[in-house]
Structure formats: C-alpha cells, structure tokens
Protein backbone atom coordinates (compact mmCIF):
# COMPACT_ATOMS: atom_id res chain seq x y z
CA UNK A 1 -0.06 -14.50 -3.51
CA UNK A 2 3.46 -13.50 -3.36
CA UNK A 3 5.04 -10.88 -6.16
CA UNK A 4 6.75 -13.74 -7.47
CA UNK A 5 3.30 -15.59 -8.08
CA UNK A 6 2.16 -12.22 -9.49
CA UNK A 7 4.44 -11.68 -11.86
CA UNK A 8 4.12 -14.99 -13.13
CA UNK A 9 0.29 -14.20 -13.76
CA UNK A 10 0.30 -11.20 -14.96
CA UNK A 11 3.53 -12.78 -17.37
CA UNK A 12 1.23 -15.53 -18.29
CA UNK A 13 -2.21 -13.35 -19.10
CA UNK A 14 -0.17 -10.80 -21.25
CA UNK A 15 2.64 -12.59 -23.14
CA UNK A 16 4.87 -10.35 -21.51
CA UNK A 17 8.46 -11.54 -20.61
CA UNK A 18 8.63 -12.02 -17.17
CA UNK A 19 11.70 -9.71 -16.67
CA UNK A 20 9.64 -6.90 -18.41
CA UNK A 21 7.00 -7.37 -15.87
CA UNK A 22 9.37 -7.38 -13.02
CA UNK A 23 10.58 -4.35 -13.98
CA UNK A 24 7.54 -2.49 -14.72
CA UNK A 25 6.06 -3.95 -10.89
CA UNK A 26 9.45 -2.49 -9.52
CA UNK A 27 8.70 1.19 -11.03
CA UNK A 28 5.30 0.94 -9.86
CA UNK A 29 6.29 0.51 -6.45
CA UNK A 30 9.03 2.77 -6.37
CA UNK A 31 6.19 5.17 -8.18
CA UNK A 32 4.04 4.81 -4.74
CA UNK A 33 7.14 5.09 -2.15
CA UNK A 34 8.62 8.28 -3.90
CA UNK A 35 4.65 9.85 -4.11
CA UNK A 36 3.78 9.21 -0.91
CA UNK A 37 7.49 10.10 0.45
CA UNK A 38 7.34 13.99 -0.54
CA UNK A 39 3.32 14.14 0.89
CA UNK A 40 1.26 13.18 -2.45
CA UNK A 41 -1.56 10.63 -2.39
CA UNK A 42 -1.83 8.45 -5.45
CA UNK A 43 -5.13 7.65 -6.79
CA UNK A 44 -5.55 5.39 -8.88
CA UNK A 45 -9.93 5.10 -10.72
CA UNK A 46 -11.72 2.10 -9.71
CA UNK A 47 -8.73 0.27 -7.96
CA UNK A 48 -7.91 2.63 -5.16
CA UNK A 49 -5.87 5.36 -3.59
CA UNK A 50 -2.38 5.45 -1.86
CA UNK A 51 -2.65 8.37 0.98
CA UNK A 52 -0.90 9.42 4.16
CA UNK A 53 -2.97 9.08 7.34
CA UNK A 54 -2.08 11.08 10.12
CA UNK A 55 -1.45 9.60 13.59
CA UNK A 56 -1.94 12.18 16.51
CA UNK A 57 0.33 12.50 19.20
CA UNK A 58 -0.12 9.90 22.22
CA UNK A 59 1.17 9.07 25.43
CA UNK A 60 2.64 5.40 25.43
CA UNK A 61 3.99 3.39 28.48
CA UNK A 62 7.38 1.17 28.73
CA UNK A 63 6.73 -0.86 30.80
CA UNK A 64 9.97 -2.76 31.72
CA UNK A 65 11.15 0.42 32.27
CA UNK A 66 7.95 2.04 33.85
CA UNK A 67 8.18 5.32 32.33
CA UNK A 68 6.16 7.51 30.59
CA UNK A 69 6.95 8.22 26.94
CA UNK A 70 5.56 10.78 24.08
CA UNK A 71 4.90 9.40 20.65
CA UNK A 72 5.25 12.57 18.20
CA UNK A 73 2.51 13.05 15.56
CA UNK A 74 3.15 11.00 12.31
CA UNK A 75 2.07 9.75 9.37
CA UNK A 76 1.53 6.03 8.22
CA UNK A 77 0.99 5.05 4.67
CA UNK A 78 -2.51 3.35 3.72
CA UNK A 79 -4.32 1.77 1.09
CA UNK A 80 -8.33 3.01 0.78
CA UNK A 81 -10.12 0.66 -2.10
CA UNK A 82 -12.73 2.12 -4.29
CA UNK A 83 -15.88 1.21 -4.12
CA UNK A 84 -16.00 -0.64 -7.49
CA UNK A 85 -13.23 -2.83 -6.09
CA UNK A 86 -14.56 -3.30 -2.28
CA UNK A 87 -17.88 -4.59 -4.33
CA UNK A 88 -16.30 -6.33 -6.54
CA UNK A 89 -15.17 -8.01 -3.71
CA UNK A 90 -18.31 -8.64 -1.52
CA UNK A 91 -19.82 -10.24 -4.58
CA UNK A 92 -16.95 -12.45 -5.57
CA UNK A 93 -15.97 -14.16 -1.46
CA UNK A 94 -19.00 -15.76 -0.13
C-alpha cells in the first residue's frame, strides 16, 4: 500500500476530505522525524514504538580500494510493534 492508497482509505472509512487527511498523515510524520531527530522515542499503546537503535562502531573494508575503514558509532531509526499488533498479525496471515 502506498500513502496515496492510504489516504484514500482512511478518506473513505472516515468521511474525511482527502486533503485533511493528507495533511494530518504529513504532521504525523514530521511528528516522528522531529521526535526521533533530538533523541526521543515515540510510543505509541497497542500499535508500536518509534526508537533510536544504536549501531556500535565497526571496521568495514573497500574493497576496490583495499583499505581499511572505521564506521563511527550511530544511530538508525526503527519501528518495534506491540504485541497486540504482532498478534494481531499472526492470527490474521495464514
């Protein structure tokens, strides 16, 4: 499903405009960027939470170059589901 197809969806189950939906999607997201931006997970009750996972520093190889190089500790954004949703799931895809 695209965001297009969502909004459409969400437009059609509501009865809200589909330009009001749009927008509200858009603040959401923007919501989750700017959170997890300054360090603050966003947890959301029996969907999920938004967090910050740390990557450790590693050793990494270029190899056309055949050198040695030193990826810096980081963090990468990720998605954990609850465990209402993840069962939700399992029950629903068989």
């Amino acid at each position: 499903m695209t965001k297009a197809e969502a909004i459409a969806t969400i437009s059609e189950k509501t009865g809200i405009d589909k330009a009001s939906v749009s927008s509200t999607l858009e603040a959401f997201f923007v919501t989750v960027k700017t959170s997890l931006s300054e360090g603050e997970p966003l947890y959301i009750r029996g969907f999920g939470s938004f967090i910050n996972k740390k990557r450790a520093a590693k050793k990494a190889r270029n190899i056309s170059k055949k050198i040695t190089v030193t990826v810096p500790e980081h963090h990468v954004p990720s998605f954990k589901p609850s465990k209402e949703f993840v069962e939700l799931i399992k029950d629903n895809i068989k």
